[in-house]
Protein backbone atom coordinates (compact mmCIF):
# COMPACT_ATOMS: atom_id res chain seq x y z
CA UNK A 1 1.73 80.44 -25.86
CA UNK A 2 -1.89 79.46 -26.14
CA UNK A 3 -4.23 77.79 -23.48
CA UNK A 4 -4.50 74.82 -26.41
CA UNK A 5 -0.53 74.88 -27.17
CA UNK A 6 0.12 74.26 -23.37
CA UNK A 7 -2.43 71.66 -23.12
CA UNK A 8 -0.80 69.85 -26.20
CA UNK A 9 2.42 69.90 -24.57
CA UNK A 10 1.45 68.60 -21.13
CA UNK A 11 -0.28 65.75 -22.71
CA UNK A 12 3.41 64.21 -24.34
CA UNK A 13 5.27 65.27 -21.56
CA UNK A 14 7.16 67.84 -23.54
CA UNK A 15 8.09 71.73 -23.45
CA UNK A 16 5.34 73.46 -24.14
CA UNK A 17 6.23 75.61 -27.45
CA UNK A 18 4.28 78.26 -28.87
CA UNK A 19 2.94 77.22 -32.23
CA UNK A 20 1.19 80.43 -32.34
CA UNK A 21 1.55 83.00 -34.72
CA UNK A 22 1.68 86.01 -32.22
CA UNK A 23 5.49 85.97 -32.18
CA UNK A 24 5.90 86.84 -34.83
CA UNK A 25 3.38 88.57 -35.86
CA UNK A 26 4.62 90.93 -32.68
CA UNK A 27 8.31 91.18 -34.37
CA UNK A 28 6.73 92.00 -37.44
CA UNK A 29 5.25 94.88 -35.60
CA UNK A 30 8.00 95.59 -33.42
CA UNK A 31 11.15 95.88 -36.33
CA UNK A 32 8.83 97.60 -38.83
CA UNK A 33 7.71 99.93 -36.35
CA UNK A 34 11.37 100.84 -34.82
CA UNK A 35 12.67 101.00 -38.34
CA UNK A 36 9.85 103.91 -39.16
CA UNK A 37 10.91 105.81 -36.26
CA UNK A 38 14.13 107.27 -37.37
CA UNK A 39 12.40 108.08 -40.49
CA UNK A 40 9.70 109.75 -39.75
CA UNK A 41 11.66 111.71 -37.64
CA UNK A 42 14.01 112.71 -40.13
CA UNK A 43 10.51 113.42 -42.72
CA UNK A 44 9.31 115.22 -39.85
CA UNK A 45 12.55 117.56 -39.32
CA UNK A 46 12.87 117.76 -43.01
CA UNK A 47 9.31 119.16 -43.59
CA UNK A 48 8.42 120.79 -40.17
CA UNK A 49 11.27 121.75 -38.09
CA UNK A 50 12.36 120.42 -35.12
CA UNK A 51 8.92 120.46 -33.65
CA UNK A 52 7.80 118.30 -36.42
CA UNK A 53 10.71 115.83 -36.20
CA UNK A 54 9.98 115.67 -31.91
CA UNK A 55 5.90 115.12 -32.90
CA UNK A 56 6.74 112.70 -36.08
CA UNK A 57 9.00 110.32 -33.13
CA UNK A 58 5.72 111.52 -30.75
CA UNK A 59 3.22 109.95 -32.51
CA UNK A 60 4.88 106.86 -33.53
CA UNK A 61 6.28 105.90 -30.14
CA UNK A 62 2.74 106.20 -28.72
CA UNK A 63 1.39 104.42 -31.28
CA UNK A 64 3.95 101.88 -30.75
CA UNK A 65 2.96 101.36 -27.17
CA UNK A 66 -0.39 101.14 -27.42
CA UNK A 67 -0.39 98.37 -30.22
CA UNK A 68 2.34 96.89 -27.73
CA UNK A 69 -0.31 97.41 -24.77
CA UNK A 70 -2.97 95.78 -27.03
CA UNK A 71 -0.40 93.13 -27.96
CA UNK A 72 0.04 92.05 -24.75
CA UNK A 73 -4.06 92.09 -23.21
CA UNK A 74 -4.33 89.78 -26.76
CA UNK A 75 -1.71 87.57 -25.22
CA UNK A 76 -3.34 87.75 -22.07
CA UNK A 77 -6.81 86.69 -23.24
CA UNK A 78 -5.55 83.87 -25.70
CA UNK A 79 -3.84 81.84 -22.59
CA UNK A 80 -6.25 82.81 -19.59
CA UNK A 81 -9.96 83.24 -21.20
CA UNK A 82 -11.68 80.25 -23.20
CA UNK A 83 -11.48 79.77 -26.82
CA UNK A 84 -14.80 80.93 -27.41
CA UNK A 85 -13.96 84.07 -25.33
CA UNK A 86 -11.32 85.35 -27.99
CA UNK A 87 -13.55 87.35 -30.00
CA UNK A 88 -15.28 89.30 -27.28
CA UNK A 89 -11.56 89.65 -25.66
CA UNK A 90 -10.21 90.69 -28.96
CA UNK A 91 -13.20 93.76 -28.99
CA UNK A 92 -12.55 94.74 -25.69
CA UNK A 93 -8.69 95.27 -26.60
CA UNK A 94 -9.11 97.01 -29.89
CA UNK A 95 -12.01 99.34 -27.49
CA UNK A 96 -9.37 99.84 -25.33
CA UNK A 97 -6.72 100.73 -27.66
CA UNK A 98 -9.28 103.38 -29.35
CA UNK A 99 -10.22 104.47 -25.73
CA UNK A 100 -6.15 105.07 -25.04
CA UNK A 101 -5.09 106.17 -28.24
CA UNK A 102 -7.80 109.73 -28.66
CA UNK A 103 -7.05 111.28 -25.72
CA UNK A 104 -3.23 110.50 -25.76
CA UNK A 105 -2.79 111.98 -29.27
CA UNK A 106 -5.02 115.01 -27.80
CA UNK A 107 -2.57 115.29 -25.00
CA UNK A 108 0.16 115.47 -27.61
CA UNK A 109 -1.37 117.51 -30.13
CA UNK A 110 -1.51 120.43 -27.38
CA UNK A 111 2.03 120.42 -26.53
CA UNK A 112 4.00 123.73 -27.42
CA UNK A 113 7.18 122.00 -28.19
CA UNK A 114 5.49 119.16 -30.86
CA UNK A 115 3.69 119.98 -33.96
CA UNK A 116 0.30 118.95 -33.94
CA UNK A 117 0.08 117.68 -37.61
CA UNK A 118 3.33 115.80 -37.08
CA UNK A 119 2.14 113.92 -33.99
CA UNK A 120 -0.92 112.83 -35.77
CA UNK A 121 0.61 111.49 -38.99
CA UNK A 122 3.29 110.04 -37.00
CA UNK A 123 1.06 108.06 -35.13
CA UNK A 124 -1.31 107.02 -38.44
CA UNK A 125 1.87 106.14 -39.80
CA UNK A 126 3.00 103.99 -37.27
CA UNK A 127 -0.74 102.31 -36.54
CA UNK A 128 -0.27 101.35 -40.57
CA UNK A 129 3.04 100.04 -40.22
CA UNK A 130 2.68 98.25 -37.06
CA UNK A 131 -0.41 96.30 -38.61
CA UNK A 132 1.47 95.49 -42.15
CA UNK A 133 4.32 94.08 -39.68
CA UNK A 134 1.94 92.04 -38.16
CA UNK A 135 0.04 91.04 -41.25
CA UNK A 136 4.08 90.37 -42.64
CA UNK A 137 4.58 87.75 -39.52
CA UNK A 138 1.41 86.15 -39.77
CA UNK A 139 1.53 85.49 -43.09
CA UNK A 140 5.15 83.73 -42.60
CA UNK A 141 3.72 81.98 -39.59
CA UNK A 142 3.80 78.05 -39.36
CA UNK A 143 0.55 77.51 -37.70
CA UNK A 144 -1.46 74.56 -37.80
CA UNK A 145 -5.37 74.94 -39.37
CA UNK A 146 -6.41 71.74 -37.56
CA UNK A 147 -6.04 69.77 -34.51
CA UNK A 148 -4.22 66.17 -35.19
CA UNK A 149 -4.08 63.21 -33.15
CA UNK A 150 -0.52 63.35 -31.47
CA UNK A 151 0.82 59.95 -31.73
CA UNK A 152 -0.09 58.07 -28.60
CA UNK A 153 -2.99 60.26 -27.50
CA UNK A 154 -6.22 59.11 -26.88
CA UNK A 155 -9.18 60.56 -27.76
């Protein structure tokens, strides 16, 4: 829920709902994500052996979490920072998810058991899918491109 959704709420006296499209531009994310993970798997087996079906599901599950991790610091800095914060907030996340994401995929990459090709295309896999989810939810997202008068607000 945003800092402005909250506000909105408190002002009628209602439940604050989240009008945002975050949700579901996070299940868009989430289900496409999940649903590549078998599969890549199974491309990775198919084409690699069983190190490249253990480094295909590698890569995408850390790629998963650290779109989740940056998921969640976006969350964090929509409802706690100022509006005009966002953008600087939103830099710092996608720095952070860079910082995270090198050196974990290094760490993979040098594991006996995991093919090293697998892990990476796993994970570029996954960082595509994850962001066409997203782009999938936010396109089907109800959200409001102006701010209204609520009825019985002042102004």
């Amino acid at each position: 829920m945003t800092a402005h959704t909250a506000t909105a709420a408190t002002r009628l006296g209602a439940p604050a709902v989240d009008r945002s499209a975050l949700p579901l531009m996070f299940r868009g994310g989430v289900i496409a994500t999940v649903g590549l993970l078998p599969i890549a798997a199974v491309i990775g087996l198919a084409t690699r052996g069983v190190a490249g079906g253990l480094g295909a599901a590698a890569g995408v599950a850390v790629s998963a979490a650290i779109f989740l991790l940056g998921y969640l610091g976006m969350r964090w800095v929509l409802e706690h920072l100022h509006p005009n914060a966002s953008l600087a907030g939103a830099l710092g996340m996608y720095f952070l998810q860079i910082s995270l994401m090198f050196p974990a995929l290094l760490l993979l990459t040098n594991v006996r058991a995991l093919d090293g090709r697998a892990v990476a295309l796993g994970a570029l896999v996954s960082a595509l899918v994850w962001l066409m989810g997203q782009l999938w939810g936010f396109m089907r997202a109800r959200t409001p491109m102006f701010d209204v008068q609520l009825p019985g607000e002042r102004r």
